[in-house]
C-alpha atoms as a PDB file:
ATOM      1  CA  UNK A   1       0.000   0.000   0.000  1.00  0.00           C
ATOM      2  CA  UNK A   2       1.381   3.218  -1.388  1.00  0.00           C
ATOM      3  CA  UNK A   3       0.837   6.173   1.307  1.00  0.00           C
ATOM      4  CA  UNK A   4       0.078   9.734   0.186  1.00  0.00           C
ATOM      5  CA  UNK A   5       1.793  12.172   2.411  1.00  0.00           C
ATOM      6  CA  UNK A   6       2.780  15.796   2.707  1.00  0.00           C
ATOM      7  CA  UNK A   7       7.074  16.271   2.708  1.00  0.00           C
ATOM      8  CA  UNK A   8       7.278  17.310   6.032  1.00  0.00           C
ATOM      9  CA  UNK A   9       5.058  14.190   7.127  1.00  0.00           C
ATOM     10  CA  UNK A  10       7.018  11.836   4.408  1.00  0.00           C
ATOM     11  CA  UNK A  11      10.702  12.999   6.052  1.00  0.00           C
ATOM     12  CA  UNK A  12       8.766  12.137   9.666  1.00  0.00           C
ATOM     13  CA  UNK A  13       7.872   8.825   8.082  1.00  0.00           C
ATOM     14  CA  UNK A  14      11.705   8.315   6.815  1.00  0.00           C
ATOM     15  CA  UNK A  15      13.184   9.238   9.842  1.00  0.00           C
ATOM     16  CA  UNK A  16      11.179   6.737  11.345  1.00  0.00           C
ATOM     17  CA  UNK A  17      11.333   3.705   9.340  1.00  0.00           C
ATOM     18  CA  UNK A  18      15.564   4.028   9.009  1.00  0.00           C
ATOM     19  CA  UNK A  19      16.046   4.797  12.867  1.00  0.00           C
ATOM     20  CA  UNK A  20      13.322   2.976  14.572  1.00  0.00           C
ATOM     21  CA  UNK A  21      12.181  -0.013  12.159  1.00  0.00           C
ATOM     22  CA  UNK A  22      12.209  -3.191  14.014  1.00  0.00           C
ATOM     23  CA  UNK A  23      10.301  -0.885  16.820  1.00  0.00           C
ATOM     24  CA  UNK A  24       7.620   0.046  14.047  1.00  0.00           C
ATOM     25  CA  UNK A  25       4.914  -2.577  13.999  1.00  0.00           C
ATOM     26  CA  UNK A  26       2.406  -0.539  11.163  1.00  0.00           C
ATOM     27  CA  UNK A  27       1.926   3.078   9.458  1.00  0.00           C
ATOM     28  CA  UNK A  28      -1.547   3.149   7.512  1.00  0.00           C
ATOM     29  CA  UNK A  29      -3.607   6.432   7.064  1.00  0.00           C
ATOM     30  CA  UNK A  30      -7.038   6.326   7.729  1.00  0.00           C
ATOM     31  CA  UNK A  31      -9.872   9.285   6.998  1.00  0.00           C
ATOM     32  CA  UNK A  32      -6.501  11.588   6.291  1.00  0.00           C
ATOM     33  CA  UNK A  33      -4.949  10.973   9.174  1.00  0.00           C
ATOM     34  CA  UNK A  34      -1.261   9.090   9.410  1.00  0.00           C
ATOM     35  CA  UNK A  35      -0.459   6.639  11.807  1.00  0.00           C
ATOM     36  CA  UNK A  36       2.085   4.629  13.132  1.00  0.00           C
ATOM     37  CA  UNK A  37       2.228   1.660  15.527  1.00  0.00           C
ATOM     38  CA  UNK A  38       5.370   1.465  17.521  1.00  0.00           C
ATOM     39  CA  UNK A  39       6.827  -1.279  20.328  1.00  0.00           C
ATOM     40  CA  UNK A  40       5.733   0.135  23.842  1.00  0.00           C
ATOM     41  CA  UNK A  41       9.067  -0.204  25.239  1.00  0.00           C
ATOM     42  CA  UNK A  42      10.408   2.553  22.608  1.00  0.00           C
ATOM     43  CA  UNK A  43       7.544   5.186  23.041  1.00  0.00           C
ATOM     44  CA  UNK A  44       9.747   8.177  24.759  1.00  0.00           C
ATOM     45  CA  UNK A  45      12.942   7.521  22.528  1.00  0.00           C
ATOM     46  CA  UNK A  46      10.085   7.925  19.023  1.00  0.00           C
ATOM     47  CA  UNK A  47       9.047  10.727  20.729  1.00  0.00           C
ATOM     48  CA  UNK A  48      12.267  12.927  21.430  1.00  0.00           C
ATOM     49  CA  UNK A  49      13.286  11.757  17.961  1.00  0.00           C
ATOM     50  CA  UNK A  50       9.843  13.663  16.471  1.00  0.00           C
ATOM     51  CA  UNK A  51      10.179  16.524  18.648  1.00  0.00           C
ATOM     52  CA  UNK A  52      13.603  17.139  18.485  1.00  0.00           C
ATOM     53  CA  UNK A  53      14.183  16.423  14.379  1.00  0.00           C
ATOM     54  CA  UNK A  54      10.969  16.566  12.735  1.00  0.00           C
ATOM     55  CA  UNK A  55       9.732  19.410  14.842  1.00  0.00           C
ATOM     56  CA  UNK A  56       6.353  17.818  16.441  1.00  0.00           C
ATOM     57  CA  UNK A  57       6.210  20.833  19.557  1.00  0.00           C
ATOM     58  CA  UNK A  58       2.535  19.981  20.261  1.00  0.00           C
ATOM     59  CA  UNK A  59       1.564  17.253  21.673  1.00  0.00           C
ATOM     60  CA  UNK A  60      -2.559  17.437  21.192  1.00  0.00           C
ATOM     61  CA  UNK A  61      -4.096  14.751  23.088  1.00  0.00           C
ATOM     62  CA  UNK A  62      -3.490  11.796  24.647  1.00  0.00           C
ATOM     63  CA  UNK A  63      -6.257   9.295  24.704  1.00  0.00           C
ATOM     64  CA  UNK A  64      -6.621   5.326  25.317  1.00  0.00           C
ATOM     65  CA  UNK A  65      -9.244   2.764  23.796  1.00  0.00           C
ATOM     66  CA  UNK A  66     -10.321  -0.487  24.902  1.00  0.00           C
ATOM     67  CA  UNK A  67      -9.958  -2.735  21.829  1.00  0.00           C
ATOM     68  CA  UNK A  68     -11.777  -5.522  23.860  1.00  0.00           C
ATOM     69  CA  UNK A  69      -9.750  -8.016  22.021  1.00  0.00           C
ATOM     70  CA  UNK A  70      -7.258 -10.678  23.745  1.00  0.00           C
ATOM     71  CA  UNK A  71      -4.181  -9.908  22.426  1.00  0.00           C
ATOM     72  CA  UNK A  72      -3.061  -6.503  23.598  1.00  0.00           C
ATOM     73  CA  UNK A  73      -6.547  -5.481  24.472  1.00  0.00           C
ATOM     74  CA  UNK A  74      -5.784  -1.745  25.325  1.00  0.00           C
ATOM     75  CA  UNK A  75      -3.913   1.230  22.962  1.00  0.00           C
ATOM     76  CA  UNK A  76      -2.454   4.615  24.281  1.00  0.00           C
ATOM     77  CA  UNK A  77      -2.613   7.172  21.110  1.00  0.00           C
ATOM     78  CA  UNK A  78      -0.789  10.032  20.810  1.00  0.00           C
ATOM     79  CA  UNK A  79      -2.188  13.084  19.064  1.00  0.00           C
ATOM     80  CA  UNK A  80       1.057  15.010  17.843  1.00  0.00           C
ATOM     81  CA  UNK A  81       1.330  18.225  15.804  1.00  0.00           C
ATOM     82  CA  UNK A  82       4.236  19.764  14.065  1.00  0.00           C
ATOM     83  CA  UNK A  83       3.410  23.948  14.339  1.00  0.00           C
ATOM     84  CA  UNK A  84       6.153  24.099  11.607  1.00  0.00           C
ATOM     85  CA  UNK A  85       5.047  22.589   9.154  1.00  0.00           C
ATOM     86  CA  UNK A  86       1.510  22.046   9.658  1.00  0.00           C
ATOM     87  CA  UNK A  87       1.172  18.495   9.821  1.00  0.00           C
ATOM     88  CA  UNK A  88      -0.324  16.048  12.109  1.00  0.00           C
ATOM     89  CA  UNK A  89       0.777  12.380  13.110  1.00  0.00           C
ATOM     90  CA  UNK A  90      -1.134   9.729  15.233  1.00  0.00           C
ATOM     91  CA  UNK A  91       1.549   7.244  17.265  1.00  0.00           C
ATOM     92  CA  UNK A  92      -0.461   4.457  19.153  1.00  0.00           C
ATOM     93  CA  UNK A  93       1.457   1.560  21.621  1.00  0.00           C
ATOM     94  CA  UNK A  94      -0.440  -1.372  22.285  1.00  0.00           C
ATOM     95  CA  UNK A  95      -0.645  -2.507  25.959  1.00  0.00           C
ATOM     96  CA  UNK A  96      -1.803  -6.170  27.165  1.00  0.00           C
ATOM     97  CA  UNK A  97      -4.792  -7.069  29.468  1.00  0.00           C
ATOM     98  CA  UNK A  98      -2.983  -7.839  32.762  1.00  0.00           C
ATOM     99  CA  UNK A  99      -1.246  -4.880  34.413  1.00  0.00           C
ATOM    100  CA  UNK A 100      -1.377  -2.368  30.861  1.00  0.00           C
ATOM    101  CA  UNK A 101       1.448   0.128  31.353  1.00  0.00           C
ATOM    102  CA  UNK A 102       3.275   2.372  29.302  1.00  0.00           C
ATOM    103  CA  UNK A 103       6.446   4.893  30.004  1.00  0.00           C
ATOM    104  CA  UNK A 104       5.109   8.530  30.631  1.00  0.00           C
ATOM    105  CA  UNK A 105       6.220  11.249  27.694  1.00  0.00           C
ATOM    106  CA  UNK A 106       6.181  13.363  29.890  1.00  0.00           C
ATOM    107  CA  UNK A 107       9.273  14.306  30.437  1.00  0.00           C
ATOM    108  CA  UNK A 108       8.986  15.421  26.596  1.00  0.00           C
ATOM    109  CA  UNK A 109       5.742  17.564  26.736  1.00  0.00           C
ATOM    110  CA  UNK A 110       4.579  18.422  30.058  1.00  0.00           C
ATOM    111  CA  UNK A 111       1.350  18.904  28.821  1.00  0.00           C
ATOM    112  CA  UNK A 112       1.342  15.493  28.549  1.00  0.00           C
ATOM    113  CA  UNK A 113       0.451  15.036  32.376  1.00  0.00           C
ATOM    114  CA  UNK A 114      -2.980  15.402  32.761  1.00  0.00           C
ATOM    115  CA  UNK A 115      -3.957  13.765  29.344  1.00  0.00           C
ATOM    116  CA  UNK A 116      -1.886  10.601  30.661  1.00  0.00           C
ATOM    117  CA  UNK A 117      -3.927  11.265  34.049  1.00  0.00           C
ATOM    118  CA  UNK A 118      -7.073  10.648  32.747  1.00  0.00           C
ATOM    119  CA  UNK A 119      -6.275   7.371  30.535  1.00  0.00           C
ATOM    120  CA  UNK A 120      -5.071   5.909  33.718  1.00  0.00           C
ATOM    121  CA  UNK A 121      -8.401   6.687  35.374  1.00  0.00           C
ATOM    122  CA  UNK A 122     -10.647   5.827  32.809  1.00  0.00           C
ATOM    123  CA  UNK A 123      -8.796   2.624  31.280  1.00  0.00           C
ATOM    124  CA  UNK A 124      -6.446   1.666  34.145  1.00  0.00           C
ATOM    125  CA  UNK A 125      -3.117   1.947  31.922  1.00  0.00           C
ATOM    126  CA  UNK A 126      -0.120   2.910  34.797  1.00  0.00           C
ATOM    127  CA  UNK A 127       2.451   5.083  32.598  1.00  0.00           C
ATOM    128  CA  UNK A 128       5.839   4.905  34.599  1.00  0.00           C
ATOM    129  CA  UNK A 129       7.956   8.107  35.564  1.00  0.00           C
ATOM    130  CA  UNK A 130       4.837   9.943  35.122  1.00  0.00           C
ATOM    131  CA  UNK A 131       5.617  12.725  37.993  1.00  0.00           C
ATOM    132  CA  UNK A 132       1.829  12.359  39.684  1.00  0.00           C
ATOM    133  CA  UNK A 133      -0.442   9.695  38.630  1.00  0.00           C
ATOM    134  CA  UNK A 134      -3.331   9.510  40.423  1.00  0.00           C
ATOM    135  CA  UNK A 135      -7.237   9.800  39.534  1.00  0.00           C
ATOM    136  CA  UNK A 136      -8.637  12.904  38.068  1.00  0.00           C
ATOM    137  CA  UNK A 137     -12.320  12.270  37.469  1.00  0.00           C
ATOM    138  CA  UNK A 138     -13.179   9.861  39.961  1.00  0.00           C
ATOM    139  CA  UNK A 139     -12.544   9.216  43.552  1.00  0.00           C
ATOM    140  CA  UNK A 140      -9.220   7.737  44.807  1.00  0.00           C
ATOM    141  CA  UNK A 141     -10.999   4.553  45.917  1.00  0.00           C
ATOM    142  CA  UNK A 142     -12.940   3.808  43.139  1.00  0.00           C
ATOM    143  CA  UNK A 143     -12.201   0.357  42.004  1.00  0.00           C
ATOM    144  CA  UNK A 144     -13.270   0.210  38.696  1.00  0.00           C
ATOM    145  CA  UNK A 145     -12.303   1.677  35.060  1.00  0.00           C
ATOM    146  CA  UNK A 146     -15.245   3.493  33.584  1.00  0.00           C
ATOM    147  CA  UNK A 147     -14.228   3.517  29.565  1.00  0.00           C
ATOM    148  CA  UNK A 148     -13.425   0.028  29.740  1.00  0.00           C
ATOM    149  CA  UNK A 149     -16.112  -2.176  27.468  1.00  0.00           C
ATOM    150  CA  UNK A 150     -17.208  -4.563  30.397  1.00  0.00           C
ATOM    151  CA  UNK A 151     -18.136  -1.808  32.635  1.00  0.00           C
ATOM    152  CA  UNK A 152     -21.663  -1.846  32.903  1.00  0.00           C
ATOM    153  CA  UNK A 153     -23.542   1.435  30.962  1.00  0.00           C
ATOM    154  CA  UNK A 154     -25.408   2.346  34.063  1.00  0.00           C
ATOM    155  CA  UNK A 155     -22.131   2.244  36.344  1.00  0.00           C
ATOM    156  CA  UNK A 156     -22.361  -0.238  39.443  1.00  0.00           C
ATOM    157  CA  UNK A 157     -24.894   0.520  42.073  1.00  0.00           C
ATOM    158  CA  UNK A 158     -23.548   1.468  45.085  1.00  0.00           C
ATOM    159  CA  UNK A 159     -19.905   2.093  43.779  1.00  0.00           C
ATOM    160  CA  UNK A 160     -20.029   5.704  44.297  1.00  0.00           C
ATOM    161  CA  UNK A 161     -22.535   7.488  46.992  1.00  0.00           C
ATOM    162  CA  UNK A 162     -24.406   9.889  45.321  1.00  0.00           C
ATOM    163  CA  UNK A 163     -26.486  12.811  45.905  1.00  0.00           C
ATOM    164  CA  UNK A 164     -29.805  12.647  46.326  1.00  0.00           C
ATOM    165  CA  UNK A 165     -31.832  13.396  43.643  1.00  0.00           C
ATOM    166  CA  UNK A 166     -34.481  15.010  45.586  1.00  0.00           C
ATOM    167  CA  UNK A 167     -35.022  18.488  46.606  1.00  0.00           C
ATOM    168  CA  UNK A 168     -35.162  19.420  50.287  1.00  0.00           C
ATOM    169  CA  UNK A 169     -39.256  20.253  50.807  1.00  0.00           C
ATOM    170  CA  UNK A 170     -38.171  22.596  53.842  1.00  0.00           C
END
């Protein structure tokens, strides 16, 4: 499959491919958007590499999804733009079922530390080094993952105490 990129995005692909390929696992474009699949254990190095040479300074988002599948059920994705040259790249890691973790980027864009924050509270993915992870949305002792598939759409009763739903009548 031939893949129709910008320069910039084509030089970011390059780079890639000759310094990272036996850490590159796919690149495929998908609704206009490029994307690459990397090991886990080489997320921050692919990341310095794009910042510092191909000039991705914005790091956009951060988000995980819950592939519900067996084999490395969960993905972190990273949502990075080069300001430069206008161009935006996808990188996604692939985490397994049991214990999902990923190393923190960020060291590499701060802004990085409440987008990492939230995957770990939704999905449950730890991202070592990551300077303060702990729950953002939902309470310290909540036991459960809400964006993963088998949580239940109406939440588990009783997990969380909530307000009542009535008015006082004082």
């Amino acid at each position: 499959m031939s893949l129709e990129l910008s320069e910039p995005l084509q030089k970011a692909i390059d780079g890639l491919s000759e310094n990272f390929s036996d850490q590159i696992t796919d690149i495929y474009q998908s609704t206009g958007d490029t994307y690459v699949v990397v090991q886990k254990d080489s997320i921050t190095q692919i990341c310095k590499f794009l910042k510092e040479d191909h000039h991705y300074t914005y790091l956009s988002d951060v988000f995980g999804i819950d592939r519900y599948t067996s084999d490395d059920r969960f993905e972190v994705v990273y949502n990075m733009i080069s300001l430069r040259d206008g161009v935006r790249l996808f990188l996604k890691v692939r985490c397994e079922e049991e214990n999902p973790e990923v190393d923190s980027v960020t060291d590499i864009w701060p802004s990085a530390n409440w987008a990492e924050r939230e995957v770990y509270d939704m999905f449950g993915i730890r991202f070592n080094n990551h300077p303060d992870l702990r729950r953002i949305l939902m309470p310290e002792d909540f036991d459960y993952f809400p964006l993963r598939k088998e949580f239940p759409l109406l939440g588990i009763p009783g997990s969380i105490e909530l307000p009542n739903s009535t008015p006082d009548t004082e």
